[in-house]
Protein backbone atom coordinates (compact mmCIF):
# COMPACT_ATOMS: atom_id res chain seq x y z
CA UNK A 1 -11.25 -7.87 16.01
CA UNK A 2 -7.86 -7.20 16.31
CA UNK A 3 -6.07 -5.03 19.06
CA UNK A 4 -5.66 -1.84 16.69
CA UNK A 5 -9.07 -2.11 16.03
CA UNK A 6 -10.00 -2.47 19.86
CA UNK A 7 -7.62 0.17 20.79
CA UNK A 8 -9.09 2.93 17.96
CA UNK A 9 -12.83 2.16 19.26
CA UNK A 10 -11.37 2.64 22.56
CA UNK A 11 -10.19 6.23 21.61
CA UNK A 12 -13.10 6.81 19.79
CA UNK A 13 -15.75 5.97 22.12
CA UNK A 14 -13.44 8.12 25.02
CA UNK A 15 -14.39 11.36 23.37
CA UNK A 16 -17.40 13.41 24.78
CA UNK A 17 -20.50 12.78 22.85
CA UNK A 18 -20.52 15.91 20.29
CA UNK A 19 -23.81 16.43 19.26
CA UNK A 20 -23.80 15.26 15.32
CA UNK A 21 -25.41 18.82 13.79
CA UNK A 22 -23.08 21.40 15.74
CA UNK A 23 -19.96 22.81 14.48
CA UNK A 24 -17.14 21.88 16.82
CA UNK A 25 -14.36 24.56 17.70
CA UNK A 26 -11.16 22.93 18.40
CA UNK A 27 -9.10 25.13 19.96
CA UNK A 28 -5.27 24.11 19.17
CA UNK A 29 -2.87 23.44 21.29
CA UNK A 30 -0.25 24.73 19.63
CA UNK A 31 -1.11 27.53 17.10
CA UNK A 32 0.16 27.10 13.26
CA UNK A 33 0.88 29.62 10.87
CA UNK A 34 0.36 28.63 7.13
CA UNK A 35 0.45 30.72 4.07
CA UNK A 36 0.96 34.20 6.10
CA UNK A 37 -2.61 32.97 8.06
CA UNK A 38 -2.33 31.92 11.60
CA UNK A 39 -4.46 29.48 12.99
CA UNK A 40 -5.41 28.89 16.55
CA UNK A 41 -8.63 26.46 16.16
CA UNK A 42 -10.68 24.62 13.78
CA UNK A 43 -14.51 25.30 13.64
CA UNK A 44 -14.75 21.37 12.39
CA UNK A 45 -18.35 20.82 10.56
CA UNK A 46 -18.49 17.03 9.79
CA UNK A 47 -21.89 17.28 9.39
CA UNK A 48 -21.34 19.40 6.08
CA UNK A 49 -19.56 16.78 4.21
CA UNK A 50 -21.04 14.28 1.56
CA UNK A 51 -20.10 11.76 -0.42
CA UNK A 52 -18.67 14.13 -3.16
CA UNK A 53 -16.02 14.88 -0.30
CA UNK A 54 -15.50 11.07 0.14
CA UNK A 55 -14.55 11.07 -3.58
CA UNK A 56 -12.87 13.79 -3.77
CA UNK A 57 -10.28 12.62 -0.74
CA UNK A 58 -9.98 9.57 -2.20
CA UNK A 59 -8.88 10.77 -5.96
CA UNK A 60 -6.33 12.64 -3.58
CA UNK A 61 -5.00 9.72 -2.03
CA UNK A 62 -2.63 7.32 -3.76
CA UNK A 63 -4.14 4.32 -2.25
CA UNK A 64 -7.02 4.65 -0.21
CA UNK A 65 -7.36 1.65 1.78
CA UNK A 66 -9.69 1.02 5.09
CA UNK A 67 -10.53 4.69 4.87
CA UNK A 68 -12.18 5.18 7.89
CA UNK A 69 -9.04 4.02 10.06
CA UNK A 70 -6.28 5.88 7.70
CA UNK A 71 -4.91 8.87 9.58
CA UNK A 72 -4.02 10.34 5.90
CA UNK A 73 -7.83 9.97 5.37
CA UNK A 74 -9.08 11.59 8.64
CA UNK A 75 -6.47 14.49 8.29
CA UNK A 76 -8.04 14.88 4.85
CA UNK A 77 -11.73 14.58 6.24
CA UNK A 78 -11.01 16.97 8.70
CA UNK A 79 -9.29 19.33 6.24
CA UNK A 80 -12.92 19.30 4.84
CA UNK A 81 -14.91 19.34 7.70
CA UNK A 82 -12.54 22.56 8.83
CA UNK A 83 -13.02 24.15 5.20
CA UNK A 84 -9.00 24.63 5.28
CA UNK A 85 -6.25 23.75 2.96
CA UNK A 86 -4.72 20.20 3.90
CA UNK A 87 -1.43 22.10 4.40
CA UNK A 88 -3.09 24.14 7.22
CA UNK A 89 -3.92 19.98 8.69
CA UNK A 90 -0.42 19.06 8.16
CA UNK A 91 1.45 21.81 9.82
CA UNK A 92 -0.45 20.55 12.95
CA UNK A 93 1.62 19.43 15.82
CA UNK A 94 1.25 15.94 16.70
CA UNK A 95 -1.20 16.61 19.97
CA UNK A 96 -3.30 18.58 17.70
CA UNK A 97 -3.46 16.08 14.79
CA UNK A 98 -3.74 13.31 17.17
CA UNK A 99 -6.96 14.77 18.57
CA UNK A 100 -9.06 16.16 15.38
CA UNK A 101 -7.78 12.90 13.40
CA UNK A 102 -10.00 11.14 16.91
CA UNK A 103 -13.04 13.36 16.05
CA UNK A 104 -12.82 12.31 12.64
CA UNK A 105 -12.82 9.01 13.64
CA UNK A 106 -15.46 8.91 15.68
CA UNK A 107 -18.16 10.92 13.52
CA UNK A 108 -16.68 8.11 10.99
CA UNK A 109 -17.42 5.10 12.89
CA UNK A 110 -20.83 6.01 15.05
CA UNK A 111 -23.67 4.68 14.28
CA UNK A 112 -27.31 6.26 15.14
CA UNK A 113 -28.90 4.91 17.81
């Protein structure tokens, strides 16, 4: 395991453990206004998404690659998960990204017990 690979389960496994069937509100940090809609949180339902969401990000990514540790591929997943346009995901400021793109990461990456 390398030390990006440490370092993302590291970030991953620091998040509170979200209970895997409830919608999560994200409440942003800094508000963005896309398409004459302001936003000021994400109701992010990761639970919602299938594999014909998988498929669909990756026909909308040029190369998809590890997916799971891509932030282009979380941003998308949580564009999903958020039922939002992507555009709404990339006006985000970077705190903002840098925290739903962790979420995605860690429904991603856990495991049930």
């Amino acid at each position: 395991m390398n030390d990006d690979t440490m370092n993302i389960d590291k970030a991953a496994q620091s998040l509170d453990a979200i209970p895997a069937d409830d919608v999560q509100v994200y409440k942003l940090i800094k508000p963005v206004s896309v398409g004459g809609m302001l936003y000021t949180e994400l109701k992010l339902n990761f639970d919602s998404l299938t594999s014909v969401d998988m498929e669909a990000i990756d026909s909308d990514l040029d190369k998809p690659s590890l997916r799971e540790f891509s932030k282009t591929y979380q941003l998308h997943v949580v564009a999903r998960a958020a039922k939002v346009p992507i555009e709404v995901i990339r006006a985000l400021g970077l705190k903002d990204a840098t925290q739903v793109t962790l979420r995605a990461l860690s429904f991603l990456t856990t495991t049930a017990d």
